[in-house]
C-alpha atoms as a PDB file:
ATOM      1  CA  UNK A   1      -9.389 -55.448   5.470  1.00  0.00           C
ATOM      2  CA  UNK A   2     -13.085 -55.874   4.868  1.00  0.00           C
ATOM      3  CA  UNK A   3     -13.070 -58.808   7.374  1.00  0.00           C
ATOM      4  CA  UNK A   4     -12.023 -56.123   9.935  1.00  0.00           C
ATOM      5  CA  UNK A   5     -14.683 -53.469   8.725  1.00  0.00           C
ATOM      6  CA  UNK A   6     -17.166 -56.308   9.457  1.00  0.00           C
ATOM      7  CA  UNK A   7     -15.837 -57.231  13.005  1.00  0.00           C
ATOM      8  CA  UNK A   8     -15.512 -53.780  13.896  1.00  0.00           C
ATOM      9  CA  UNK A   9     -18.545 -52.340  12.224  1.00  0.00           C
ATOM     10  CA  UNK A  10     -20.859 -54.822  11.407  1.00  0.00           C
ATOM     11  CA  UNK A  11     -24.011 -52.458  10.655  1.00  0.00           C
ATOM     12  CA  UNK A  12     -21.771 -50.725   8.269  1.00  0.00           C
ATOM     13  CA  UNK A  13     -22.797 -50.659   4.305  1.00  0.00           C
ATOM     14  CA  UNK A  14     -19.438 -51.481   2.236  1.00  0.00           C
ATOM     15  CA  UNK A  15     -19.299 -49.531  -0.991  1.00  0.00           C
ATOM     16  CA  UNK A  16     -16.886 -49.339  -3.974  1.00  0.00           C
ATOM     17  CA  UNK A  17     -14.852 -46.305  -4.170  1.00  0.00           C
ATOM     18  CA  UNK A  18     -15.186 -45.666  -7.718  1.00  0.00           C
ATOM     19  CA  UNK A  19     -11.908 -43.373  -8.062  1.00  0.00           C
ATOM     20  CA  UNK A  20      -9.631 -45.739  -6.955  1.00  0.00           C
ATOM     21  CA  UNK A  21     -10.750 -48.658  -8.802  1.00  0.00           C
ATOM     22  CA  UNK A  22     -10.406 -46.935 -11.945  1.00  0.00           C
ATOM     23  CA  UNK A  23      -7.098 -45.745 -10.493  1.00  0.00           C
ATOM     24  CA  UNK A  24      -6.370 -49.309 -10.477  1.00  0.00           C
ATOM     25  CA  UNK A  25      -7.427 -49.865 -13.388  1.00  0.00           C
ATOM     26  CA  UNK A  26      -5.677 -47.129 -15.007  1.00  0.00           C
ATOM     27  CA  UNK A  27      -2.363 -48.628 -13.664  1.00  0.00           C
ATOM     28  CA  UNK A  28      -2.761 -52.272 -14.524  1.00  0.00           C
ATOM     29  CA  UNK A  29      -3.463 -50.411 -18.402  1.00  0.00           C
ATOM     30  CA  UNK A  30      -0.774 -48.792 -18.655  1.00  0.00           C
ATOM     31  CA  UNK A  31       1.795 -52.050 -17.508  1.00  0.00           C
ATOM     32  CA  UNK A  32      -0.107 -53.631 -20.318  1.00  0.00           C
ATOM     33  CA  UNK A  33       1.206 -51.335 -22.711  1.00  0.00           C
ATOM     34  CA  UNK A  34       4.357 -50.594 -21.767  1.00  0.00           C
ATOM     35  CA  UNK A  35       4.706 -54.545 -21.614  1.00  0.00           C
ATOM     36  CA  UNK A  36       3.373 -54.546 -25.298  1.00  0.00           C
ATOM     37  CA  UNK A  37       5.616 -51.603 -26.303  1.00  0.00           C
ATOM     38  CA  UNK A  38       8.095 -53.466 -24.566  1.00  0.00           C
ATOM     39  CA  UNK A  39       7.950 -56.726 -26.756  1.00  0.00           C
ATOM     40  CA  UNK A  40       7.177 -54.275 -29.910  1.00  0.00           C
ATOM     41  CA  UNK A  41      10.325 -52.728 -29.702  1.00  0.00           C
ATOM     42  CA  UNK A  42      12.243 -55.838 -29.134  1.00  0.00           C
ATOM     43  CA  UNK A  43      10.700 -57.578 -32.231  1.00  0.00           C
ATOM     44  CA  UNK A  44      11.833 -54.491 -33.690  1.00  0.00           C
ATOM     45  CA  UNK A  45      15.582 -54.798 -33.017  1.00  0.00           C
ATOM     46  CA  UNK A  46      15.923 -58.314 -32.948  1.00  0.00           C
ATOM     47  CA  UNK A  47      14.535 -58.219 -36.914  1.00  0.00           C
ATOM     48  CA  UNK A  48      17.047 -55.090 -37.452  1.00  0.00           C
ATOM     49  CA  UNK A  49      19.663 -57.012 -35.634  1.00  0.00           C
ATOM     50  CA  UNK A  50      18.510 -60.075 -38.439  1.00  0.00           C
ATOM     51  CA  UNK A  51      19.058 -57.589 -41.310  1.00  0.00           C
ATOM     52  CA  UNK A  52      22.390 -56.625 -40.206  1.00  0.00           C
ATOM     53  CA  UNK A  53      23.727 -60.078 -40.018  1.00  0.00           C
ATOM     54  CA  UNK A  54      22.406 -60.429 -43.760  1.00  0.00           C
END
């Protein structure tokens, strides 16, 4: 995409949007912790699972 804003526009000035890369940002957080709460609560029941078996 920003080749075509510089074909197409090549006196423009490119900027960063600052809401949506902390949108992005937001989103790649939070599939970082749902990943970790993921493996968490896995750990969890696999050492519950161990217990059992005892």
């Amino acid at each position: 995409m920003e080749q075509i804003v510089r074909e197409c526009f090549p006196n423009a000035i490119l900027v960063t949007d600052r809401f949506h890369v902390m949108k992005n940002v937001l989103e790649d957080l939070l599939a970082i912790r749902t990943r970790c709460k993921t493996a968490i609560k896995k750990k969890i029941l696999d050492k519950e699972k161990a217990a059992k078996e005892r």
